[in-house]
PDB file of N, CA and C in Angstrom:
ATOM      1  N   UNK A   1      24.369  67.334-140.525  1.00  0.00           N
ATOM      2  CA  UNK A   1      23.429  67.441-139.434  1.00  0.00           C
ATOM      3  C   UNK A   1      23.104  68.891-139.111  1.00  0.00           C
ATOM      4  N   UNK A   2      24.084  69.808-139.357  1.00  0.00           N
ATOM      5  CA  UNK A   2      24.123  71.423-138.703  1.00  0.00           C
ATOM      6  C   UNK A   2      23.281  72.239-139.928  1.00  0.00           C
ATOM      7  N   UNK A   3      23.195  71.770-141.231  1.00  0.00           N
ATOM      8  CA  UNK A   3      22.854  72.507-142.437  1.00  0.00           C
ATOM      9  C   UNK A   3      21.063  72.803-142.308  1.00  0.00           C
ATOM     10  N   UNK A   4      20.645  72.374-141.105  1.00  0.00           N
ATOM     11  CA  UNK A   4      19.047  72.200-141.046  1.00  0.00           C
ATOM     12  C   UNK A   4      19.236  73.905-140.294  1.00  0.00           C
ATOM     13  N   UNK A   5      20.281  74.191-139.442  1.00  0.00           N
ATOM     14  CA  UNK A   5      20.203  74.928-138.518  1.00  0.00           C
ATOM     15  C   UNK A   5      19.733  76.712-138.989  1.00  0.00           C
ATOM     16  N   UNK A   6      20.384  76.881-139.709  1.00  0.00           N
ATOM     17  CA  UNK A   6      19.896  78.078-139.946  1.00  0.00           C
ATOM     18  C   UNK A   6      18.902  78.151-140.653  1.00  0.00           C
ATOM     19  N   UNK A   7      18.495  77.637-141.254  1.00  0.00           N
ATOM     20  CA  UNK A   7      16.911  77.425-142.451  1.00  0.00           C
ATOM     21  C   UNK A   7      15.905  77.472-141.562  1.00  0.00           C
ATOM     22  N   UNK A   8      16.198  76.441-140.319  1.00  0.00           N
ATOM     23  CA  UNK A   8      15.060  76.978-139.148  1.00  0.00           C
ATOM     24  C   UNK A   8      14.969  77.857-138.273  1.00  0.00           C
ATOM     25  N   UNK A   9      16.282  78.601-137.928  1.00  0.00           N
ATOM     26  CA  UNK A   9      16.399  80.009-137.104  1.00  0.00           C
ATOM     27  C   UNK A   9      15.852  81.104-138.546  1.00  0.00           C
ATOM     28  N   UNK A  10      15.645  80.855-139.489  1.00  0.00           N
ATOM     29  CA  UNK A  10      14.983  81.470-140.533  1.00  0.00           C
ATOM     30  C   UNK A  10      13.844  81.474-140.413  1.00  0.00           C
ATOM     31  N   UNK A  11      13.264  80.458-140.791  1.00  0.00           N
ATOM     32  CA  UNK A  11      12.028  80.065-140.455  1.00  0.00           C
ATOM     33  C   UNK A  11      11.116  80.264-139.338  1.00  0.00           C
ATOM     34  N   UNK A  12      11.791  80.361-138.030  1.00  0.00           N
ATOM     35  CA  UNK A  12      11.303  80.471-136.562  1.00  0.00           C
ATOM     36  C   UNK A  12      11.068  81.883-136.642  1.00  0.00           C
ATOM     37  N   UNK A  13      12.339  82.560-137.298  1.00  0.00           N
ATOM     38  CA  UNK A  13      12.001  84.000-136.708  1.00  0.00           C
ATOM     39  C   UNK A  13      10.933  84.844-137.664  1.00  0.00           C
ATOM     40  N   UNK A  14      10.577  84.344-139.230  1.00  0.00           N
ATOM     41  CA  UNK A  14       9.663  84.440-140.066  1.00  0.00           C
ATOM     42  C   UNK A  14       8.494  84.346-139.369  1.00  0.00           C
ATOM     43  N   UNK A  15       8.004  82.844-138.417  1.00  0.00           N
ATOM     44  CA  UNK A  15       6.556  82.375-137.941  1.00  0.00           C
ATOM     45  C   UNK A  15       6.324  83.246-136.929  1.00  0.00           C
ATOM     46  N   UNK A  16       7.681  83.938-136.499  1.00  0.00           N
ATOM     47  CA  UNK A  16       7.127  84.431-134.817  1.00  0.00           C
ATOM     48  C   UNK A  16       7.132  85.756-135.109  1.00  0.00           C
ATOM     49  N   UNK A  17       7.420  86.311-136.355  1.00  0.00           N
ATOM     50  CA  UNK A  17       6.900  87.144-136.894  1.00  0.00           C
ATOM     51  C   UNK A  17       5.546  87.719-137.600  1.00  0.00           C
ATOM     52  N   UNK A  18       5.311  87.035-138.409  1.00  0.00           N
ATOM     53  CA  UNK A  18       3.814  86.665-138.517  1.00  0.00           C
ATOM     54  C   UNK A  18       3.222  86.715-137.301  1.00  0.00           C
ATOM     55  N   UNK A  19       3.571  85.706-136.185  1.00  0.00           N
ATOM     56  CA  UNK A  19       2.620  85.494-135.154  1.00  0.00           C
ATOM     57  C   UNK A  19       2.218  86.394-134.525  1.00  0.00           C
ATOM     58  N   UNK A  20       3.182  87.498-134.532  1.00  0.00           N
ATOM     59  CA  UNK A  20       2.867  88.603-133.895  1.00  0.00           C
ATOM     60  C   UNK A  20       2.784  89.874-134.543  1.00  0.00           C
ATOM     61  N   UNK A  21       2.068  89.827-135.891  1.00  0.00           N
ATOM     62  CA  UNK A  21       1.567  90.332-136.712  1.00  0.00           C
ATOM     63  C   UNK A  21       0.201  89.926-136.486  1.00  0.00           C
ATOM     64  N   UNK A  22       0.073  88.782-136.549  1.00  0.00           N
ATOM     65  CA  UNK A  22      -1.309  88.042-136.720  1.00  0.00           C
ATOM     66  C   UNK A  22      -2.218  88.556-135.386  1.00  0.00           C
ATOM     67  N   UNK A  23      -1.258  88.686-134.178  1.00  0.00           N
ATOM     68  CA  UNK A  23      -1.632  87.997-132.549  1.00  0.00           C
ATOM     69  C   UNK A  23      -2.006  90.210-132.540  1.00  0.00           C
ATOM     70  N   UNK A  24      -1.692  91.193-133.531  1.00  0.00           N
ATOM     71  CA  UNK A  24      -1.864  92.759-133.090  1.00  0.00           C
ATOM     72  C   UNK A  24      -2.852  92.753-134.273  1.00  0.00           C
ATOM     73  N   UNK A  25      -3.035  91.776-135.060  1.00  0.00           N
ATOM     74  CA  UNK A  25      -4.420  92.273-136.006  1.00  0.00           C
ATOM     75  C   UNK A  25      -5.564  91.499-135.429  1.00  0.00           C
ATOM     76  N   UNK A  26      -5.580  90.815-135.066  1.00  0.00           N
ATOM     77  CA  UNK A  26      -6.359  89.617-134.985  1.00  0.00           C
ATOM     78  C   UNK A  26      -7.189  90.102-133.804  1.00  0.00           C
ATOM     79  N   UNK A  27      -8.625  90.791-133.705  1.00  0.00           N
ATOM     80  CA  UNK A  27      -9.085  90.896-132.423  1.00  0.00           C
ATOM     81  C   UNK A  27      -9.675  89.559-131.910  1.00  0.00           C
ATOM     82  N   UNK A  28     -10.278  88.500-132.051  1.00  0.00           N
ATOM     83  CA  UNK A  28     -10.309  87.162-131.288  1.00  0.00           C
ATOM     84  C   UNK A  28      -9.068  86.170-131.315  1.00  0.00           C
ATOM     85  N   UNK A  29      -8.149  86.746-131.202  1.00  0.00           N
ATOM     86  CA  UNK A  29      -7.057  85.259-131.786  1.00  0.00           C
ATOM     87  C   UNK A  29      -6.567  84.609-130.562  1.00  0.00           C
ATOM     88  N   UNK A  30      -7.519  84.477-129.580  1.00  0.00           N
ATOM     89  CA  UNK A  30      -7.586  83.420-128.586  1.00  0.00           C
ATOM     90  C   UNK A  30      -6.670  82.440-129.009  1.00  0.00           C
ATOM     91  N   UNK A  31      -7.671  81.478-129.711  1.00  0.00           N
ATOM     92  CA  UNK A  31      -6.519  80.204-129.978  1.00  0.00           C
ATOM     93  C   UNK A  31      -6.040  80.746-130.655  1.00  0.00           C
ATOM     94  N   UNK A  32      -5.026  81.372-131.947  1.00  0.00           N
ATOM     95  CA  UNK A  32      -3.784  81.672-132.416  1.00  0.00           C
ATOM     96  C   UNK A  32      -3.066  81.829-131.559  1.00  0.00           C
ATOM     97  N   UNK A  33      -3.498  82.981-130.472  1.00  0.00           N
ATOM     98  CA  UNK A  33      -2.509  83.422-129.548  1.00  0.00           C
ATOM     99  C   UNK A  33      -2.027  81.639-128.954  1.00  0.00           C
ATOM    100  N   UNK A  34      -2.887  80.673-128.191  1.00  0.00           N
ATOM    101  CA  UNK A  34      -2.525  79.680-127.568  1.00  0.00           C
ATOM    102  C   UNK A  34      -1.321  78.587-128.572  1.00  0.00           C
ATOM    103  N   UNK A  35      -2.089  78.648-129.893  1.00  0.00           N
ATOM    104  CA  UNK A  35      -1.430  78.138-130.624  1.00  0.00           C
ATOM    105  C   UNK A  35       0.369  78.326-130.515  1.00  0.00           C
ATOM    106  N   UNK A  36       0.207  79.937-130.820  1.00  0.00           N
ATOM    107  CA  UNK A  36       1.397  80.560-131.030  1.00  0.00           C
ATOM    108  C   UNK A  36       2.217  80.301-129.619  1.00  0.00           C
ATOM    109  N   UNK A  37       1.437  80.351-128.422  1.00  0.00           N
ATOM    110  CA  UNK A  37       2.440  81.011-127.251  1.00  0.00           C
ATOM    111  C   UNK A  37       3.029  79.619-127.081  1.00  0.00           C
ATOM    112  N   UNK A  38       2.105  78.340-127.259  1.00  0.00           N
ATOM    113  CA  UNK A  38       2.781  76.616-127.149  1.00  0.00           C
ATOM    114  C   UNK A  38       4.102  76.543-128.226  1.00  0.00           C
ATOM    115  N   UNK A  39       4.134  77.060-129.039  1.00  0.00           N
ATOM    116  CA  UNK A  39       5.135  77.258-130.249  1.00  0.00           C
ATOM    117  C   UNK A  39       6.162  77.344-129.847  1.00  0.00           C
ATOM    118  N   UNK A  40       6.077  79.141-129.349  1.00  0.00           N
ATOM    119  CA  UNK A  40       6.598  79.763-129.056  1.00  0.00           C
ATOM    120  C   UNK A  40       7.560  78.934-127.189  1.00  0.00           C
ATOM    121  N   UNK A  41       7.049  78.545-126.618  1.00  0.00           N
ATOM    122  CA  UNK A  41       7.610  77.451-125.636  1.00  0.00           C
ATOM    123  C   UNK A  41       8.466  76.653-126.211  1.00  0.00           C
ATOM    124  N   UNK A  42       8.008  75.546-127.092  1.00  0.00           N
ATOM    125  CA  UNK A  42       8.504  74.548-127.547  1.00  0.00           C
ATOM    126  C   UNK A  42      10.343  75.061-127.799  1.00  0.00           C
ATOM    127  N   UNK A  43      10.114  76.096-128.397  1.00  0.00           N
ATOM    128  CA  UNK A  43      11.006  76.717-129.134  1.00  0.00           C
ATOM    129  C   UNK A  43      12.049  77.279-128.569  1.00  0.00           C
ATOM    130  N   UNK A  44      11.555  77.886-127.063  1.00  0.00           N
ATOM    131  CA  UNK A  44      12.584  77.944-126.019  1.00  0.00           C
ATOM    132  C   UNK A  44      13.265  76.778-125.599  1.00  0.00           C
ATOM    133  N   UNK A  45      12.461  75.923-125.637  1.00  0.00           N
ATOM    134  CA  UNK A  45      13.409  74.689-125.217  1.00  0.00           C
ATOM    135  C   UNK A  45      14.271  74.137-126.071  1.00  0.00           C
ATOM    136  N   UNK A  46      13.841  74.186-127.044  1.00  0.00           N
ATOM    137  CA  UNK A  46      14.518  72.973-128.298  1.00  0.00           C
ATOM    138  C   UNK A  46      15.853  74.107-128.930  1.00  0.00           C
ATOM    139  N   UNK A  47      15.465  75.554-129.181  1.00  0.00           N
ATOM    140  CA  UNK A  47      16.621  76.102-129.645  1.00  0.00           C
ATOM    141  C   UNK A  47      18.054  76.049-128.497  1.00  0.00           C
ATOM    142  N   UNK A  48      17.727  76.321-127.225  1.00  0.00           N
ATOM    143  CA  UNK A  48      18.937  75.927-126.376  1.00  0.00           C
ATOM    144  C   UNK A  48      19.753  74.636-126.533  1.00  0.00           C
ATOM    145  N   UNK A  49      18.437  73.545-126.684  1.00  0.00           N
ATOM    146  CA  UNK A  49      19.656  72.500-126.641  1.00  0.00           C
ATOM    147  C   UNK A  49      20.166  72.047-127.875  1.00  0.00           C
ATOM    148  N   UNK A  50      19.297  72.825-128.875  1.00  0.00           N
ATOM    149  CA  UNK A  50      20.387  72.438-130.242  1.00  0.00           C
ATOM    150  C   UNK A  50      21.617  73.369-130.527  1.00  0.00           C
ATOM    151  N   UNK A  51      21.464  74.209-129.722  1.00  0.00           N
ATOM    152  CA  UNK A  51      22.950  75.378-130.059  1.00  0.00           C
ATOM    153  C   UNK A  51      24.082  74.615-129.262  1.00  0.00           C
ATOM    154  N   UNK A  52      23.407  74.222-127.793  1.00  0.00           N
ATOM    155  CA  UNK A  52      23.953  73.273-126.797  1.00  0.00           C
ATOM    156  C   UNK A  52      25.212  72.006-127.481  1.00  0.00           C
ATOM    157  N   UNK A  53      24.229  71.182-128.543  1.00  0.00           N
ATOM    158  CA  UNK A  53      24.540  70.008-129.211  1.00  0.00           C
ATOM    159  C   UNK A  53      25.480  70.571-130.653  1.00  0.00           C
ATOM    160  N   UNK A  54      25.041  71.576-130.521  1.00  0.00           N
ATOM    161  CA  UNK A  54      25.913  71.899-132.037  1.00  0.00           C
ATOM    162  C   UNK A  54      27.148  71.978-131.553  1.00  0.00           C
ATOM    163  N   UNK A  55      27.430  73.233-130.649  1.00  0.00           N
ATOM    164  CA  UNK A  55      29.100  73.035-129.767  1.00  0.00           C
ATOM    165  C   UNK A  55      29.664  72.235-129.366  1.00  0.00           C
ATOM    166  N   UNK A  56      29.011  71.062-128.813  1.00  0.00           N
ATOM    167  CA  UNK A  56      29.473  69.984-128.258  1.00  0.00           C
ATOM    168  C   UNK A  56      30.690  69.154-129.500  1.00  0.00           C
ATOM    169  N   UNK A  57      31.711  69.061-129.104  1.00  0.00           N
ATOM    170  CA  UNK A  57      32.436  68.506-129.928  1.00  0.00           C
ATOM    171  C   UNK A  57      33.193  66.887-129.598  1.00  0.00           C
ATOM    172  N   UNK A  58      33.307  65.889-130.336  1.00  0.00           N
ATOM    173  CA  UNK A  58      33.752  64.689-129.876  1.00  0.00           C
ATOM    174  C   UNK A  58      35.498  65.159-129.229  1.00  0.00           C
ATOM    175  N   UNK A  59      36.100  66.256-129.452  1.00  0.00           N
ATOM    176  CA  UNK A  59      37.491  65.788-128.935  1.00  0.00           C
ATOM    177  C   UNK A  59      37.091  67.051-128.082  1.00  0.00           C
ATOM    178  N   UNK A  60      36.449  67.710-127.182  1.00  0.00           N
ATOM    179  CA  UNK A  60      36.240  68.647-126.485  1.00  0.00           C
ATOM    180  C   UNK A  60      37.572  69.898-126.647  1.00  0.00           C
ATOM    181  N   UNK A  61      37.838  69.984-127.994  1.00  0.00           N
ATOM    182  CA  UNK A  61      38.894  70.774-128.371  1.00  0.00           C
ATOM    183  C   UNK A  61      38.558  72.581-127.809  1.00  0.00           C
ATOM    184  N   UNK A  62      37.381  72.507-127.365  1.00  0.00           N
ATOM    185  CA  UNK A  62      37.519  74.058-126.448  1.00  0.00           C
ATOM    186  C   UNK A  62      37.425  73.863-125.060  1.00  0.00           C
ATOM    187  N   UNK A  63      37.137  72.667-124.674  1.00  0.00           N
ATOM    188  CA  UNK A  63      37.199  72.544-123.590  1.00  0.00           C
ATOM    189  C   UNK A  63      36.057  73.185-122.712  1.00  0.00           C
ATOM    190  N   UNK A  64      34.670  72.965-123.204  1.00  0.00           N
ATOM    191  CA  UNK A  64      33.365  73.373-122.769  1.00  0.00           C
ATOM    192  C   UNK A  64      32.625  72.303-122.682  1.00  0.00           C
ATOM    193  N   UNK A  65      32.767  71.320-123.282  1.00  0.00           N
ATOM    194  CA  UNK A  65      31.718  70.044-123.349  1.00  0.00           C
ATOM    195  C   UNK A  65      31.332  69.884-121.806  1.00  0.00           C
ATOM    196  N   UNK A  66      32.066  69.691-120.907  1.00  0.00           N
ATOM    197  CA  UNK A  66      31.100  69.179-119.410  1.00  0.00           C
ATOM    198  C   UNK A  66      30.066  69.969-118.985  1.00  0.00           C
ATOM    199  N   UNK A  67      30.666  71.854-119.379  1.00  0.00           N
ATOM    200  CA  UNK A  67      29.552  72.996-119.384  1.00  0.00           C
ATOM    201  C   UNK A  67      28.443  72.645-119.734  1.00  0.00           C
ATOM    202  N   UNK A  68      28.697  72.161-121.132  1.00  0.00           N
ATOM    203  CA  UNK A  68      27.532  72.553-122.055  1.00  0.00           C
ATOM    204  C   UNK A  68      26.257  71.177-121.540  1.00  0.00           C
ATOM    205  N   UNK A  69      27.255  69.717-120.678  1.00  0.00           N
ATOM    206  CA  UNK A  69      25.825  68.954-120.704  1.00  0.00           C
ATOM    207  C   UNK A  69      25.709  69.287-119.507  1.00  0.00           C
ATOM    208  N   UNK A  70      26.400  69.864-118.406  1.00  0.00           N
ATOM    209  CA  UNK A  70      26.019  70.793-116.861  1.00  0.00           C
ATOM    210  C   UNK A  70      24.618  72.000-117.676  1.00  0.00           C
ATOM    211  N   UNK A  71      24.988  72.766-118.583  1.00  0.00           N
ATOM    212  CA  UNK A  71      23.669  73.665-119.191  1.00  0.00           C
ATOM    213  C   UNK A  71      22.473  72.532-119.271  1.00  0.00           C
ATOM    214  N   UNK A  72      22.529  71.782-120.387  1.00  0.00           N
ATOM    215  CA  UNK A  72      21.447  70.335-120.951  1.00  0.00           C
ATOM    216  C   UNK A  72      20.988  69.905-119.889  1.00  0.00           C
ATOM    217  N   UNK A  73      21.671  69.765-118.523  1.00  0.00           N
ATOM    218  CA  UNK A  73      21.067  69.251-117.535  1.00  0.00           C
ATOM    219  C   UNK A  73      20.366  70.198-116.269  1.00  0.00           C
ATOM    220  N   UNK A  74      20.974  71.472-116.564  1.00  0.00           N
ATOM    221  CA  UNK A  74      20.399  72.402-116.058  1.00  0.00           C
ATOM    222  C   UNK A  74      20.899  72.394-114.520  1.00  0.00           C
ATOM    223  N   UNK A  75      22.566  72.023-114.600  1.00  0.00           N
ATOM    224  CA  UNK A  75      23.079  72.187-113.196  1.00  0.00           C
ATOM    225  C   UNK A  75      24.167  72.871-113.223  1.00  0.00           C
ATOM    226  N   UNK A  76      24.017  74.364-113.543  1.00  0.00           N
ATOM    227  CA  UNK A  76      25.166  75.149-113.680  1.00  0.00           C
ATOM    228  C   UNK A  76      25.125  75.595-112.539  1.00  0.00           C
ATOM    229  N   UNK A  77      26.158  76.084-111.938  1.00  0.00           N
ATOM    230  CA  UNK A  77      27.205  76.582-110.888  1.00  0.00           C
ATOM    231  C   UNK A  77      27.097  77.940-111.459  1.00  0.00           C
ATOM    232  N   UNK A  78      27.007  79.267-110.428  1.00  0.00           N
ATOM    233  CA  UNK A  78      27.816  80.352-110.752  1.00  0.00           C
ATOM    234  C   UNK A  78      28.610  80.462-111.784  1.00  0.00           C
ATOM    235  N   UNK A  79      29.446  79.824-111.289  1.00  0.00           N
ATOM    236  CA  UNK A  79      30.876  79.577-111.680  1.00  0.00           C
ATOM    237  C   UNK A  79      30.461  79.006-113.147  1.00  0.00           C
ATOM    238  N   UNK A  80      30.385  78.202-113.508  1.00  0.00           N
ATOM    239  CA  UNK A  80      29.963  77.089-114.643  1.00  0.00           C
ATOM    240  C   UNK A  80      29.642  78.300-115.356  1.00  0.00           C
ATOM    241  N   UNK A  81      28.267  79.295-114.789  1.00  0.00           N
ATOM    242  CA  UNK A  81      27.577  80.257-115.832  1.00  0.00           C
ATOM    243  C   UNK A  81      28.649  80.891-116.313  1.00  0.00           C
ATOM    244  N   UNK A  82      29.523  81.879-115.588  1.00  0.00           N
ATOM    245  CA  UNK A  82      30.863  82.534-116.083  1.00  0.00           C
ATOM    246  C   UNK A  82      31.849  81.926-116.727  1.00  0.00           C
ATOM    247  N   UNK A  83      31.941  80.723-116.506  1.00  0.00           N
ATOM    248  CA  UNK A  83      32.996  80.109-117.019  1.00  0.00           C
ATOM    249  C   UNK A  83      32.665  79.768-118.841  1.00  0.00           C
ATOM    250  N   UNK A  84      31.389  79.578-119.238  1.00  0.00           N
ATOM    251  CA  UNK A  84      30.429  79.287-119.854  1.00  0.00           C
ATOM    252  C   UNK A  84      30.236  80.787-120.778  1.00  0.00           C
ATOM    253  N   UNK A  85      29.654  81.538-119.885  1.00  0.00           N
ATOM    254  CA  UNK A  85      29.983  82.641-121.002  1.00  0.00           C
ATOM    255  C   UNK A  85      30.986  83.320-121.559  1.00  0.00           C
ATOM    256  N   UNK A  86      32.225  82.858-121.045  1.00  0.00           N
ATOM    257  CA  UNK A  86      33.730  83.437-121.085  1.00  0.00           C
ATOM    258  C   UNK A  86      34.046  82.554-122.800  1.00  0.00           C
ATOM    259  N   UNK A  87      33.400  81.598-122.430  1.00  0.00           N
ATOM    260  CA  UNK A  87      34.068  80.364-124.102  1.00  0.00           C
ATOM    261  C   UNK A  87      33.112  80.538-125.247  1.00  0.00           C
ATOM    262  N   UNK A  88      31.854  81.221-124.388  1.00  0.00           N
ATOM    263  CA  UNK A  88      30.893  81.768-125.659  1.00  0.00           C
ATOM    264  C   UNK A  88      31.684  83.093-126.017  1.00  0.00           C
ATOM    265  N   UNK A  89      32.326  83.810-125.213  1.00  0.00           N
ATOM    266  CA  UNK A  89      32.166  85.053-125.645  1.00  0.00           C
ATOM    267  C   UNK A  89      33.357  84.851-127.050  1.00  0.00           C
ATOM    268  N   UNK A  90      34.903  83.996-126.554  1.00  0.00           N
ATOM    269  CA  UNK A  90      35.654  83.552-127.291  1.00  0.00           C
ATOM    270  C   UNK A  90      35.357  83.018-128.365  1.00  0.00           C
ATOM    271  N   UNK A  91      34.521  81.986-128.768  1.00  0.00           N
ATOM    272  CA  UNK A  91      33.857  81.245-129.856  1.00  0.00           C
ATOM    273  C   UNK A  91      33.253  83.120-130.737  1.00  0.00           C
ATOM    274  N   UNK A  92      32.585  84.192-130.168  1.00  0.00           N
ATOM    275  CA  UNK A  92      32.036  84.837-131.032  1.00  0.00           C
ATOM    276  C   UNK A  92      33.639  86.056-131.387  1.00  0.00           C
ATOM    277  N   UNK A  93      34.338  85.706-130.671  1.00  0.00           N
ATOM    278  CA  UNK A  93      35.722  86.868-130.843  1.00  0.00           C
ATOM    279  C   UNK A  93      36.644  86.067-132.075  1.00  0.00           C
ATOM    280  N   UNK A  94      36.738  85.081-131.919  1.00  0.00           N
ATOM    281  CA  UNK A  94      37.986  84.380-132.627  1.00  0.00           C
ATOM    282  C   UNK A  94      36.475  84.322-134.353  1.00  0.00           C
ATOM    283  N   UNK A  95      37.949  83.698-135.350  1.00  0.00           N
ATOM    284  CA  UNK A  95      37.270  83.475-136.769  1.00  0.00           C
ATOM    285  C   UNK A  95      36.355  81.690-136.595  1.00  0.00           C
ATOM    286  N   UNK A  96      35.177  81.578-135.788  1.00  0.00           N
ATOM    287  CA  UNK A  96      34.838  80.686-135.779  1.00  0.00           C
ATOM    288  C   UNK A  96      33.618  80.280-137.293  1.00  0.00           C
ATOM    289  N   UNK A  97      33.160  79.002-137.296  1.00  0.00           N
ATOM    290  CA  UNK A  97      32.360  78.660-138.080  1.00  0.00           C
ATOM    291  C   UNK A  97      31.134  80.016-137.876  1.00  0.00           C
ATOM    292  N   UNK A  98      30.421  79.860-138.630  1.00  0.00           N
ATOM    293  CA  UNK A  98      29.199  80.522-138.575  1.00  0.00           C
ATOM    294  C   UNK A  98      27.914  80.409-138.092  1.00  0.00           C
ATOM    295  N   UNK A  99      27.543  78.466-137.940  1.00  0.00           N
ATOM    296  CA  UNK A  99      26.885  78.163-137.221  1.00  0.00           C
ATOM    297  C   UNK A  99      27.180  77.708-135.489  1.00  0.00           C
ATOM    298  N   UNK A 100      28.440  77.766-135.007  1.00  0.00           N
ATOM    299  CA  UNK A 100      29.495  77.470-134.342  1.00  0.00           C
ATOM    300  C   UNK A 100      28.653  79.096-133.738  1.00  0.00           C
ATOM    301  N   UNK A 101      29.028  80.386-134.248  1.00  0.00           N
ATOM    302  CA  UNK A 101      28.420  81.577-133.429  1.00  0.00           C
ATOM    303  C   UNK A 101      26.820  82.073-133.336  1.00  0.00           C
ATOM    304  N   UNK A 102      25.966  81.349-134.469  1.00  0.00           N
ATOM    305  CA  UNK A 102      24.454  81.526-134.087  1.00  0.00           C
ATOM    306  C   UNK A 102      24.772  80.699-133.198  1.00  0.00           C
ATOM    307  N   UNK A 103      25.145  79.906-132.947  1.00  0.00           N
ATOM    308  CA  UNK A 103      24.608  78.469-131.619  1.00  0.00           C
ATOM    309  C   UNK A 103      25.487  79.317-130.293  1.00  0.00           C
ATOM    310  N   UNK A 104      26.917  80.157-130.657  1.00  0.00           N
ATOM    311  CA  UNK A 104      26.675  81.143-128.742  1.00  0.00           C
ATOM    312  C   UNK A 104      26.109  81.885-129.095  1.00  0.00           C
ATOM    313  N   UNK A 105      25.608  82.715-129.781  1.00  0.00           N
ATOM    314  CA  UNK A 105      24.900  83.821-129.496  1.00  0.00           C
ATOM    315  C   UNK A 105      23.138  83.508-129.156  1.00  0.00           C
ATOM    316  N   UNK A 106      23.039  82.132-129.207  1.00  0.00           N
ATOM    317  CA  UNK A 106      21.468  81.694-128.655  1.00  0.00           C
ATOM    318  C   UNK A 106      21.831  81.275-127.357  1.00  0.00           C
ATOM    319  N   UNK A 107      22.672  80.839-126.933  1.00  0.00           N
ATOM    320  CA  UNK A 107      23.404  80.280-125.360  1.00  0.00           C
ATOM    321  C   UNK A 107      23.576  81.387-124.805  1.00  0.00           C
ATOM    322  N   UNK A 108      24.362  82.446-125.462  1.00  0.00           N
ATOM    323  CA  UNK A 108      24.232  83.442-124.501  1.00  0.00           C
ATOM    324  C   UNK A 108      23.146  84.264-124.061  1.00  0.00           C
ATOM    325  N   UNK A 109      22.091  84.464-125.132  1.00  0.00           N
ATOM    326  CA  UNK A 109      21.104  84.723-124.923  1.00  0.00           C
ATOM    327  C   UNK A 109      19.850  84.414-123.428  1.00  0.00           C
ATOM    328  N   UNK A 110      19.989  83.123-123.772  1.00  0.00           N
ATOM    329  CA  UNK A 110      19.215  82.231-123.033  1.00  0.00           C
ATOM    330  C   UNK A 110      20.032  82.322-121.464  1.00  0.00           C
ATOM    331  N   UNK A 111      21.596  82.303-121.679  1.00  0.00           N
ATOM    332  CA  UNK A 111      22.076  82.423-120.212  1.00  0.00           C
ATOM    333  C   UNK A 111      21.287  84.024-119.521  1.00  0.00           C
ATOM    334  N   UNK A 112      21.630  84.493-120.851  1.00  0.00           N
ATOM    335  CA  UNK A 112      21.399  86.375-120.150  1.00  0.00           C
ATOM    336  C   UNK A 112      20.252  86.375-119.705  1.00  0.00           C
ATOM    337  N   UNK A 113      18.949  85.789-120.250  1.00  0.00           N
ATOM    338  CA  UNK A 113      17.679  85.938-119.524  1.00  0.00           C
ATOM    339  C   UNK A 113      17.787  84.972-118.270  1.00  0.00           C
ATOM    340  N   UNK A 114      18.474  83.719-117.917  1.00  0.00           N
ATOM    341  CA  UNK A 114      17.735  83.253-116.808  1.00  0.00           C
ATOM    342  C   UNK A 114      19.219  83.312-115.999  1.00  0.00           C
ATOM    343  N   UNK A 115      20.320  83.832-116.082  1.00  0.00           N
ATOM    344  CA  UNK A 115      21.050  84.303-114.988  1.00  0.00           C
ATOM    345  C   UNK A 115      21.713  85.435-114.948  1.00  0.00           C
ATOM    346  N   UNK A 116      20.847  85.882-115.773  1.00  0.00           N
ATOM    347  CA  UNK A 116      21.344  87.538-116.288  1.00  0.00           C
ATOM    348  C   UNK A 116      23.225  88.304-116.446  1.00  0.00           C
ATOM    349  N   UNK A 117      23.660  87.094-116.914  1.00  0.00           N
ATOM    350  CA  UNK A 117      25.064  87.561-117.869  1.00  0.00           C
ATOM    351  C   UNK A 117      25.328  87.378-118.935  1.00  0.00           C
ATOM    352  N   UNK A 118      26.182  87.414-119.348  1.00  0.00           N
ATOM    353  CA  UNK A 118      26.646  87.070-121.296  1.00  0.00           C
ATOM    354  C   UNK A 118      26.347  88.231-122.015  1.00  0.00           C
ATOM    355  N   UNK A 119      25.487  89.034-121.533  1.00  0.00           N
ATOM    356  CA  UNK A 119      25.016  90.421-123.155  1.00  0.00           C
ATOM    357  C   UNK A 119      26.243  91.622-122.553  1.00  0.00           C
ATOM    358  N   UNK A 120      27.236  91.302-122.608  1.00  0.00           N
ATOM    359  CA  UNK A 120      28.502  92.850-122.505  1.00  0.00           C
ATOM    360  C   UNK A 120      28.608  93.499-123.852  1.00  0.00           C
TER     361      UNK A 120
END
């Protein structure tokens, strides 16, 4: 299920490259730009909750799973956020999988822009 994951964080960051290649040559690129910026949305949403779903584990062996569907549901606590970036930061310190750390380092990301912690 996880082997799709990086081929499309490949891929995403290829198109939104282009796009904004395309969106500084392009003097009418009205619709490209619209094209691109709906994309570019979609993409905020869907990459959170697949990094979200990738961590999620059936025996909650880190002990983040309630976090992570409190994130999915978008009812984090202070607390929750810190607590949350403390197991991301661990997942990127310890010898974890590889897609296991693109998926915190997009969580943390996404925490850092909309509650501004996680980037130390």
């Amino acid at each position: 299920m996880t082997e799709w994951f990086a081929p499309l964080v490949s891929a995403l960051s290829l198109l939104f490259a282009a796009g904004g290649y395309a969106r500084s040559r392009t003097h009418d690129a009205s619709g490209l730009e619209r094209r691109l910026t709906k994309l570019e949305t979609q993409m905020e949403l869907l990459m959170p909750w697949a990094a979200a779903k990738m961590l999620h584990s059936p025996d909650d062996h880190r002990g983040m799973d309630e976090l992570l569907d409190r994130f999915l549901n978008e009812q984090l606590e202070r607390d929750d956020v810190i607590h949350l970036v403390h197991s991301l930061q661990r997942i990127l310190r310890e010898n974890s999988h590889e897609r296991d750390r693109a998926a915190a380092h997009i969580l943390l990301s996404v925490l850092a822009e909309r509650y501004g912690v996680g980037l130390d």
